[in-house]
PDB file of N, CA and C in Angstrom:
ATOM      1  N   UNK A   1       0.845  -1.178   0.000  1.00  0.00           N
ATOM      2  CA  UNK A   1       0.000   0.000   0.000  1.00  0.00           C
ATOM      3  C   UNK A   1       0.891   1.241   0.000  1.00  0.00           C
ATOM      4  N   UNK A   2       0.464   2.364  -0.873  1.00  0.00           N
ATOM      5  CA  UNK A   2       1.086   3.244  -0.831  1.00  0.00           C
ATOM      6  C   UNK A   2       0.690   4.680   0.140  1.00  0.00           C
ATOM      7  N   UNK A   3       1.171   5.297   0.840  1.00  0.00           N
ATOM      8  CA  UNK A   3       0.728   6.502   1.623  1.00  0.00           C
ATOM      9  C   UNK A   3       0.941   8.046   0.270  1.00  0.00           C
ATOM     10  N   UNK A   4       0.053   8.938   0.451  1.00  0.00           N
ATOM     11  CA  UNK A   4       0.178  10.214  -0.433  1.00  0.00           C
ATOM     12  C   UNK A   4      -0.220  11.188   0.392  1.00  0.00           C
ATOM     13  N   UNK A   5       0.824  12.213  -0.001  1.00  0.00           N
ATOM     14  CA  UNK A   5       1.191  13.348   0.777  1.00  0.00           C
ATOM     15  C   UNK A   5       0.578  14.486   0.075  1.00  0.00           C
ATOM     16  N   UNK A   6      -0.252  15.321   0.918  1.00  0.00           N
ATOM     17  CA  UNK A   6      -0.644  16.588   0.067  1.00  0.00           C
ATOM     18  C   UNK A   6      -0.370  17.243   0.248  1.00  0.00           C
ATOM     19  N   UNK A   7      -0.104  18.489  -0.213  1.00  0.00           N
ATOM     20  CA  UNK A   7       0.416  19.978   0.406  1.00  0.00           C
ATOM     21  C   UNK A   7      -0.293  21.160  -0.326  1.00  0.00           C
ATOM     22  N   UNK A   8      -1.034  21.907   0.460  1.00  0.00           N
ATOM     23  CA  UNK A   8      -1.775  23.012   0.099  1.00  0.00           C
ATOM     24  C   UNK A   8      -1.433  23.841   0.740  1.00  0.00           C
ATOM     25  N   UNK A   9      -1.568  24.761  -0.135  1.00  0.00           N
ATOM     26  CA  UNK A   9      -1.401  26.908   0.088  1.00  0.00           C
ATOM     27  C   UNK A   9      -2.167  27.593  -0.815  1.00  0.00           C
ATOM     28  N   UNK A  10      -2.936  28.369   0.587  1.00  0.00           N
ATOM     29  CA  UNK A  10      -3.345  29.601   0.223  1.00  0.00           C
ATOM     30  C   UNK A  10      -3.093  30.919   0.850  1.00  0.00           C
ATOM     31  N   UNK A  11      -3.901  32.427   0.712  1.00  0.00           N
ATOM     32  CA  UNK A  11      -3.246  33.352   1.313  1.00  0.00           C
ATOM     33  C   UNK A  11      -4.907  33.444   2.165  1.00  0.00           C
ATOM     34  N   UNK A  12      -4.546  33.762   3.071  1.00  0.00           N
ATOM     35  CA  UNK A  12      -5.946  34.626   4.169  1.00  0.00           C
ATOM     36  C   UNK A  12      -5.485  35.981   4.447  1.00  0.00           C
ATOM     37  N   UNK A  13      -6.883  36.126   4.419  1.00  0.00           N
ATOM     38  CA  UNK A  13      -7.769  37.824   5.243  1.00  0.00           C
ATOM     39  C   UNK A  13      -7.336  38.287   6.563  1.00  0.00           C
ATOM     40  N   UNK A  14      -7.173  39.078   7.425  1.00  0.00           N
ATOM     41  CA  UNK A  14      -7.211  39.365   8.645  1.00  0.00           C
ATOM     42  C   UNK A  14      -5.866  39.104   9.394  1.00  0.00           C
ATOM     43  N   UNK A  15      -6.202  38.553  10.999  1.00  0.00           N
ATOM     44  CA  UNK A  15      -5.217  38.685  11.608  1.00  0.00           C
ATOM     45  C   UNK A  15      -4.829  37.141  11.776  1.00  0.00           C
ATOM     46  N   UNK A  16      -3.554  37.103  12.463  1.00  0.00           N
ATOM     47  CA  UNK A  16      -3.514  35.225  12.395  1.00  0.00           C
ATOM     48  C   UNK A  16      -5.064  34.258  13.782  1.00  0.00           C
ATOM     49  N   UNK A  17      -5.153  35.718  14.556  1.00  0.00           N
ATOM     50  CA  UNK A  17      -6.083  35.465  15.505  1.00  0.00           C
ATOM     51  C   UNK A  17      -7.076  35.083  14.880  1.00  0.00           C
ATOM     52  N   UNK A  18      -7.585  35.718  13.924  1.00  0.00           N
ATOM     53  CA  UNK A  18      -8.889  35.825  13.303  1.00  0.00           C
ATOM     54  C   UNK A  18      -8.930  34.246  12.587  1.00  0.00           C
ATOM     55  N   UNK A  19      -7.791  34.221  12.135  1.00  0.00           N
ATOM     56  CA  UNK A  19      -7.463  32.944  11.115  1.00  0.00           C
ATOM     57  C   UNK A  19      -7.582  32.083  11.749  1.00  0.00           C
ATOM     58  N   UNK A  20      -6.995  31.887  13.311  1.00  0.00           N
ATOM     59  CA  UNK A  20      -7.055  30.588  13.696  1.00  0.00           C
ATOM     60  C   UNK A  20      -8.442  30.234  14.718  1.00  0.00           C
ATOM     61  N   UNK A  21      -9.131  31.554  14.937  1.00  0.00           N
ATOM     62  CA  UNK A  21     -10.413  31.353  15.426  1.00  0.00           C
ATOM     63  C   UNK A  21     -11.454  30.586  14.111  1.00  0.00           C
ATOM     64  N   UNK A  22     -11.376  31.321  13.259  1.00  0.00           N
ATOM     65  CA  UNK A  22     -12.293  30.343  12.007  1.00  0.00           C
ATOM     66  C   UNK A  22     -11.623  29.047  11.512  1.00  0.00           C
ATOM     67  N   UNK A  23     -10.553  29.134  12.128  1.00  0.00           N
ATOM     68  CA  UNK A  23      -9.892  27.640  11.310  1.00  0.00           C
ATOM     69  C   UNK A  23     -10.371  26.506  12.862  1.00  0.00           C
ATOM     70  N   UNK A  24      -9.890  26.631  14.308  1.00  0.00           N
ATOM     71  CA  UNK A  24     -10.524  25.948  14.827  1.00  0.00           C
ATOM     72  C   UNK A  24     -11.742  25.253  14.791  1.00  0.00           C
ATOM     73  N   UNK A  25     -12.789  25.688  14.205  1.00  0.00           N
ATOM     74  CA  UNK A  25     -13.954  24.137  14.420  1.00  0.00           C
ATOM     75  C   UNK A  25     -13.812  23.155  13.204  1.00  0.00           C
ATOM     76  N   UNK A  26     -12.129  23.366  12.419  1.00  0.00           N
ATOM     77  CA  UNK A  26     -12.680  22.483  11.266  1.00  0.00           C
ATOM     78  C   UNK A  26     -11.330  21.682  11.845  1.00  0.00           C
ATOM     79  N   UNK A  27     -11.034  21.675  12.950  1.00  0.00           N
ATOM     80  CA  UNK A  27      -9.358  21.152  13.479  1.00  0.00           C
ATOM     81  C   UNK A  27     -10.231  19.494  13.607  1.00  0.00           C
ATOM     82  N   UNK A  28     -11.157  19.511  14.325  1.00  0.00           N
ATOM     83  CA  UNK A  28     -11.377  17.646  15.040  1.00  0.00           C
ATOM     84  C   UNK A  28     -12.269  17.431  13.660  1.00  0.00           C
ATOM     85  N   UNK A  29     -12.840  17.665  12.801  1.00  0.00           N
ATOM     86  CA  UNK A  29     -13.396  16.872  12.102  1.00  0.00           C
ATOM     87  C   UNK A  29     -12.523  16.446  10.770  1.00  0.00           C
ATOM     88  N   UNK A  30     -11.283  17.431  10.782  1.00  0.00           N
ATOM     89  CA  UNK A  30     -10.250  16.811   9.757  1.00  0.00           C
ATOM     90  C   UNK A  30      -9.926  16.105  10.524  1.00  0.00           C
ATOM     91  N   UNK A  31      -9.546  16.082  11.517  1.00  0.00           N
ATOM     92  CA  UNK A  31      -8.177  14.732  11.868  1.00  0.00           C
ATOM     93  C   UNK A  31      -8.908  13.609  11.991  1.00  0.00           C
ATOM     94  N   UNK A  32     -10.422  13.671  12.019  1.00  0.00           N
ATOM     95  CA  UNK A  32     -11.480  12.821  11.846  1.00  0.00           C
ATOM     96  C   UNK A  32     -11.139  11.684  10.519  1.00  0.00           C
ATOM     97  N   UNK A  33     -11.022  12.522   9.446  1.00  0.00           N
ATOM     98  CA  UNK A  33     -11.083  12.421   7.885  1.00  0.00           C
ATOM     99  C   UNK A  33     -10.694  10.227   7.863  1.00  0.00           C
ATOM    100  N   UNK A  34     -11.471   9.989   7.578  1.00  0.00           N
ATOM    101  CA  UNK A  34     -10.978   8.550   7.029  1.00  0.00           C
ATOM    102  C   UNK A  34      -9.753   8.474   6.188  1.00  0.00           C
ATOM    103  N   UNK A  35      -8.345   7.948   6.811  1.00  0.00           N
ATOM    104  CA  UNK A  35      -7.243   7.395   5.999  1.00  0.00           C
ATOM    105  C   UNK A  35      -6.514   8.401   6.061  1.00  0.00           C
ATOM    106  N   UNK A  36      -6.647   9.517   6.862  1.00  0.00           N
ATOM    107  CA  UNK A  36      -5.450  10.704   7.095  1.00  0.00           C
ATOM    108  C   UNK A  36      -4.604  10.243   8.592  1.00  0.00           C
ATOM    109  N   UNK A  37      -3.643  10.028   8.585  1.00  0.00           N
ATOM    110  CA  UNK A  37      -2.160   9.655   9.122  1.00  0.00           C
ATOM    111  C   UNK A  37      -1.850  10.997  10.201  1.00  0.00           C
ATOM    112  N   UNK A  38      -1.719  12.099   9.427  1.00  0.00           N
ATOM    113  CA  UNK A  38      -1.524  13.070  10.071  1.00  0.00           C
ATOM    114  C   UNK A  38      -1.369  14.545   9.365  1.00  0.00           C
ATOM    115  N   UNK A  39      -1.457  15.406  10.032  1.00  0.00           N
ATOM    116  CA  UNK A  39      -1.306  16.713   9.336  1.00  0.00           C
ATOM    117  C   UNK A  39      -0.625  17.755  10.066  1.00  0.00           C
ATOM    118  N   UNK A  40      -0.131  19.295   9.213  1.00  0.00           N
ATOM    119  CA  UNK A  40       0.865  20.085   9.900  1.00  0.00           C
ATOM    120  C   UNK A  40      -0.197  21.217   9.231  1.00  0.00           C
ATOM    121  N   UNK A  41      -0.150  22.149  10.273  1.00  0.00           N
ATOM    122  CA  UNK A  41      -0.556  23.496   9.677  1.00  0.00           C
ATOM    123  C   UNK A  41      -0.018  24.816   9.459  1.00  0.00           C
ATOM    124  N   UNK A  42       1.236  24.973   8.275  1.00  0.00           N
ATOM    125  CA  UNK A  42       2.240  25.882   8.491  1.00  0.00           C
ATOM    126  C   UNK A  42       1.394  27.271   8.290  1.00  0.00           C
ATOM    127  N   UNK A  43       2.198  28.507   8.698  1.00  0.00           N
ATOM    128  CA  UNK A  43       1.642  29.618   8.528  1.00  0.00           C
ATOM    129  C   UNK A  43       2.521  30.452   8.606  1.00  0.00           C
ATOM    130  N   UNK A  44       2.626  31.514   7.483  1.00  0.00           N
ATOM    131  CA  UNK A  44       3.722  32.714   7.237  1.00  0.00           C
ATOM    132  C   UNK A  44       2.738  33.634   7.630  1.00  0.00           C
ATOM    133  N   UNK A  45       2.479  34.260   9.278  1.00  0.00           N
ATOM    134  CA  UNK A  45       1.738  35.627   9.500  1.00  0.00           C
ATOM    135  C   UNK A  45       2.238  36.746   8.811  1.00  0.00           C
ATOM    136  N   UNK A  46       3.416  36.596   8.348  1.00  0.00           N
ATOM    137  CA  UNK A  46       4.023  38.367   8.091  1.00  0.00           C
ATOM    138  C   UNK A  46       2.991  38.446   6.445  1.00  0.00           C
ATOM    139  N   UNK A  47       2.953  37.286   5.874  1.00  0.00           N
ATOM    140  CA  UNK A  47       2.616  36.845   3.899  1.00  0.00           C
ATOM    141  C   UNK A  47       1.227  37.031   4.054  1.00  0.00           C
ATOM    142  N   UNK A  48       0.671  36.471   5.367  1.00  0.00           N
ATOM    143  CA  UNK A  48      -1.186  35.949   5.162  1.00  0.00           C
ATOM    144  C   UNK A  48      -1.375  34.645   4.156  1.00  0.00           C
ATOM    145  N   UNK A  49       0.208  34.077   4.577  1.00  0.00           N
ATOM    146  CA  UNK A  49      -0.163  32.675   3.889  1.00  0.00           C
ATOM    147  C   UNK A  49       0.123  31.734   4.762  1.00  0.00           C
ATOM    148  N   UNK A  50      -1.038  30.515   4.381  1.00  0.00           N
ATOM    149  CA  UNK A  50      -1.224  29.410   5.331  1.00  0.00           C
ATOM    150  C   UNK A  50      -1.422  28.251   4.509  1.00  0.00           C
ATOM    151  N   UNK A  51      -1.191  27.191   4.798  1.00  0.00           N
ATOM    152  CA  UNK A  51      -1.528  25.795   4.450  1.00  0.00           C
ATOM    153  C   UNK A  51      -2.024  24.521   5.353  1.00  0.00           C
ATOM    154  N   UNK A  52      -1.474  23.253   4.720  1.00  0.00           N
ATOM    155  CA  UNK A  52      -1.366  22.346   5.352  1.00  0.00           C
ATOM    156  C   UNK A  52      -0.440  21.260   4.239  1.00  0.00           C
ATOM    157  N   UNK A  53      -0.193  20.326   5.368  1.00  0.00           N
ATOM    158  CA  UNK A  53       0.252  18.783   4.703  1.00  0.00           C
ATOM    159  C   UNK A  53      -0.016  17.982   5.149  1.00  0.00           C
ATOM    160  N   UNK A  54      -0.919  16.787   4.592  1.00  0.00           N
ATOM    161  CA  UNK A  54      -1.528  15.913   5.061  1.00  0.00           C
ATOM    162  C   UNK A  54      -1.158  14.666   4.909  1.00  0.00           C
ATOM    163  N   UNK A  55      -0.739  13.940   5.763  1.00  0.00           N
ATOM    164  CA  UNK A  55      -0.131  12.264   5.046  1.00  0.00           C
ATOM    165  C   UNK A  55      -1.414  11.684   5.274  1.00  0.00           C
ATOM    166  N   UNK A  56      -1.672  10.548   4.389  1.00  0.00           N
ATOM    167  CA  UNK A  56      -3.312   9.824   4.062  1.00  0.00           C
ATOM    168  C   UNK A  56      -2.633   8.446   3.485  1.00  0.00           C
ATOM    169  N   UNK A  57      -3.308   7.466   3.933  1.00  0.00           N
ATOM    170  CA  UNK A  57      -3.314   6.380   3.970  1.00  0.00           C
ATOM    171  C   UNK A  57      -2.824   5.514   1.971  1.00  0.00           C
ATOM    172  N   UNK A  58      -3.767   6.303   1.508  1.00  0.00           N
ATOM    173  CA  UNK A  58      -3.861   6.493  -0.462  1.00  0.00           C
ATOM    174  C   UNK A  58      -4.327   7.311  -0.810  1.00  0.00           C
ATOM    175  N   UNK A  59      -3.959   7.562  -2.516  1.00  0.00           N
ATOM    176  CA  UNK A  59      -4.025   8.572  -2.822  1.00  0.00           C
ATOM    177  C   UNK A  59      -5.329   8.560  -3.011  1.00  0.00           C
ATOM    178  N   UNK A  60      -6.571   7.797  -3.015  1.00  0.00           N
ATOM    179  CA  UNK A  60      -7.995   8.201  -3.227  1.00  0.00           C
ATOM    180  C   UNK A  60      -8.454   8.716  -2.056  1.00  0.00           C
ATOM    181  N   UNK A  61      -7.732   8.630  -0.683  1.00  0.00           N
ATOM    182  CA  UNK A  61      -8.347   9.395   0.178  1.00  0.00           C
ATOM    183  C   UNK A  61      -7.735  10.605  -0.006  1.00  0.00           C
ATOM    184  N   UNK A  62      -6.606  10.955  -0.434  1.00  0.00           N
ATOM    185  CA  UNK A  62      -5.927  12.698  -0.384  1.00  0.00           C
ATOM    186  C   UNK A  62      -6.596  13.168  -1.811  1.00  0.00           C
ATOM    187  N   UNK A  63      -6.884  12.682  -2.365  1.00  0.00           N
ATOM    188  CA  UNK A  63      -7.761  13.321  -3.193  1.00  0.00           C
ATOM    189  C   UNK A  63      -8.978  13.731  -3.262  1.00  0.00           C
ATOM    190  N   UNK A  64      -9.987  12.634  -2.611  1.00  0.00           N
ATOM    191  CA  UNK A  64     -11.032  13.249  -1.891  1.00  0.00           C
ATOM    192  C   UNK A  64     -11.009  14.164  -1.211  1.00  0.00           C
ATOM    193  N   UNK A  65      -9.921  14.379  -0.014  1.00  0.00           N
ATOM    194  CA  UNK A  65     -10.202  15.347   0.696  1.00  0.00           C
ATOM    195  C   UNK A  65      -9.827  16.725   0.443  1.00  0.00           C
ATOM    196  N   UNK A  66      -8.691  16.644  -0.925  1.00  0.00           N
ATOM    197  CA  UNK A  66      -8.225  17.823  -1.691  1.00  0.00           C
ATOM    198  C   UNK A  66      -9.307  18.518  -2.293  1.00  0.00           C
ATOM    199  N   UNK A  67     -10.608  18.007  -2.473  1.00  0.00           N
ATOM    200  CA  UNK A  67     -11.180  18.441  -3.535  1.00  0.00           C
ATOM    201  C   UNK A  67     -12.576  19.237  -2.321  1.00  0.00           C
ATOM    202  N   UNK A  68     -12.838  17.968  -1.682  1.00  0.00           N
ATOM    203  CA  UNK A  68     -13.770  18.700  -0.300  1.00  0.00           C
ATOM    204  C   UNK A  68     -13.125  20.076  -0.019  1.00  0.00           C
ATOM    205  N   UNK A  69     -11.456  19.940   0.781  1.00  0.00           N
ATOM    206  CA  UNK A  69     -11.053  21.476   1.005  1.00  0.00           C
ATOM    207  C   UNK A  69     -10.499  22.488   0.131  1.00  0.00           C
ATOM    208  N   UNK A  70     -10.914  21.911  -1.306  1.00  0.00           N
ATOM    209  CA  UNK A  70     -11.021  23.286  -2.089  1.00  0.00           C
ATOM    210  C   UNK A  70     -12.397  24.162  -2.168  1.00  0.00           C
ATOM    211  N   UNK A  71     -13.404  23.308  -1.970  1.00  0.00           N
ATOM    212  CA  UNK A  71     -14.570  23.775  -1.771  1.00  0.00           C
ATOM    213  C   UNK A  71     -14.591  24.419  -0.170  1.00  0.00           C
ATOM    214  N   UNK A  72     -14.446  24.098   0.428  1.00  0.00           N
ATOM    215  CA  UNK A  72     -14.372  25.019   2.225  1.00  0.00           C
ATOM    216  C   UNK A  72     -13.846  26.133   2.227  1.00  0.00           C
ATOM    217  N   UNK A  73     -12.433  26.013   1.044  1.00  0.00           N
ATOM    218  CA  UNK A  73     -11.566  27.302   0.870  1.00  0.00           C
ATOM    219  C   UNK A  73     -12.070  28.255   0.001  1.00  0.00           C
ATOM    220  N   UNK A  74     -13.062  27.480  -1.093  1.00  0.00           N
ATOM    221  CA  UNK A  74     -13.721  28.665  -2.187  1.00  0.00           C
ATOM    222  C   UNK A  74     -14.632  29.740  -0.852  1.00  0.00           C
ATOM    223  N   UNK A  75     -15.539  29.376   0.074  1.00  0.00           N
ATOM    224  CA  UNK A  75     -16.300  29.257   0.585  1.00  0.00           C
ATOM    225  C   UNK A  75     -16.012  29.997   1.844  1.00  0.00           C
ATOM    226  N   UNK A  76     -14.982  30.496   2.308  1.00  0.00           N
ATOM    227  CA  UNK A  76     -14.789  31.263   2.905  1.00  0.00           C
ATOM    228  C   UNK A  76     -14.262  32.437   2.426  1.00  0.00           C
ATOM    229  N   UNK A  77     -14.576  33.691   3.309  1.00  0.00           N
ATOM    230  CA  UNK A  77     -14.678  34.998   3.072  1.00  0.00           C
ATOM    231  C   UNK A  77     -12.602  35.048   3.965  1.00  0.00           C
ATOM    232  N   UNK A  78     -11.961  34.597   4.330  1.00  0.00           N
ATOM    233  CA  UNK A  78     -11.209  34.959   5.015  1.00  0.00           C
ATOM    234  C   UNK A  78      -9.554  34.135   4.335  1.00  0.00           C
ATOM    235  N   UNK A  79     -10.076  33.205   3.396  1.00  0.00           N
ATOM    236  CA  UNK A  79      -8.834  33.231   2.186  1.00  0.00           C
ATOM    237  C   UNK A  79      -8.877  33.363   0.769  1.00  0.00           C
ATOM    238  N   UNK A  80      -8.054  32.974   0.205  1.00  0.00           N
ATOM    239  CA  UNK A  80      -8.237  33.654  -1.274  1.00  0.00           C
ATOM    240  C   UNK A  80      -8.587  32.589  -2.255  1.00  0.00           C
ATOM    241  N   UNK A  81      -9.649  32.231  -2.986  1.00  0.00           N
ATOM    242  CA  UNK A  81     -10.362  31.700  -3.719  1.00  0.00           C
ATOM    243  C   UNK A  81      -9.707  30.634  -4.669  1.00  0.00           C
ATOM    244  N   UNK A  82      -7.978  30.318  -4.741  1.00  0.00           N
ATOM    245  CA  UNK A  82      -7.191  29.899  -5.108  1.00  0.00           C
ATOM    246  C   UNK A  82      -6.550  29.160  -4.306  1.00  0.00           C
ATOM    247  N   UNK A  83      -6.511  27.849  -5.000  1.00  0.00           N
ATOM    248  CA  UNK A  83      -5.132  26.396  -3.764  1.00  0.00           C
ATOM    249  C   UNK A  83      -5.081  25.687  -4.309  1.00  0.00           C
ATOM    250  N   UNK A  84      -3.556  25.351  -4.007  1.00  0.00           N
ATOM    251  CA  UNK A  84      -2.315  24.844  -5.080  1.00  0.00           C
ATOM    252  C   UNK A  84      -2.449  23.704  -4.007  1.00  0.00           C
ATOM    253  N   UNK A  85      -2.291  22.039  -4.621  1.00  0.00           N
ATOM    254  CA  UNK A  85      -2.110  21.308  -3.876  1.00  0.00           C
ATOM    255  C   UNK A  85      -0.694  20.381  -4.985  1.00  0.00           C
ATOM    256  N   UNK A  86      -0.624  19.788  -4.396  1.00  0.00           N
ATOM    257  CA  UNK A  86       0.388  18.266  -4.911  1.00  0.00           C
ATOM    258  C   UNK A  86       0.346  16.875  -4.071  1.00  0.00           C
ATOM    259  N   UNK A  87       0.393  15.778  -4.620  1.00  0.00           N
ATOM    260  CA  UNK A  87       0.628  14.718  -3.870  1.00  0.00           C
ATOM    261  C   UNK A  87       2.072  14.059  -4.149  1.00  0.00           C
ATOM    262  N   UNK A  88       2.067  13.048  -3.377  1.00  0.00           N
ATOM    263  CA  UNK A  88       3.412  11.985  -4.107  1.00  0.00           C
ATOM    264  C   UNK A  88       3.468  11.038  -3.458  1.00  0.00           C
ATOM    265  N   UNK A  89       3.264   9.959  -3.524  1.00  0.00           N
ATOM    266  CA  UNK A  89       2.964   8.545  -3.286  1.00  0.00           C
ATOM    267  C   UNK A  89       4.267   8.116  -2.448  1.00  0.00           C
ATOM    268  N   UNK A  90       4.636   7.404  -1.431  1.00  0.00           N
ATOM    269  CA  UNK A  90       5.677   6.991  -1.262  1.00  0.00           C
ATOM    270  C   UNK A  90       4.879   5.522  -0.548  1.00  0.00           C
ATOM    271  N   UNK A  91       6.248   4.140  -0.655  1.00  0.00           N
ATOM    272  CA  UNK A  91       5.849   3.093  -0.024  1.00  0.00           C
ATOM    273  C   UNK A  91       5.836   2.589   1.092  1.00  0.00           C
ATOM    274  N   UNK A  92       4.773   2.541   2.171  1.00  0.00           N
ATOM    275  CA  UNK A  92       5.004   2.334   3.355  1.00  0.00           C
ATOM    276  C   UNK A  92       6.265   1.248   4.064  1.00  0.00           C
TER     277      UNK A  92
END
């Protein structure tokens, strides 16, 4: 079985306070996510850019969930309507 790694960036609105108050209620139902391993949530406050990287079990689960949190990200008023992701398969 292979594990796939995603990595997304986008830029947000406001302050990092603001950012991480609206980003908290979506913290326990990702790590929820079926077949996600684990995740990091980097953040450049000085840029107003933030991401994540998610290790997932296969790549049909990091793809599912790439596509769910492009829609969460269109969908908020507090980042920018644009996210760059990538995967890459490596063998457990």
């Amino acid at each position: 079985m292979s594990q796939s790694l995603l990595q997304v960036n986008f830029n947000f609105s406001g302050t990092r306070a603001d950012y991480e108050a609206a980003s908290l209620p979506n913290a326990a139902p990702i790590a929820a996510i079926p077949g996600l391993v684990w995740k990091i949530w980097p953040m450049n406050e000085a840029a107003h850019e933030a991401g994540g990287i998610y290790l997932f079990d296969d790549e049909a689960a990091a793809q599912g969930f790439a596509q769910q949190l492009e829609a969460m990200l269109r969908g908020s008023p507090r980042s920018a309507t644009s996210a760059s992701s990538s995967s890459a398969s490596s063998s457990r």
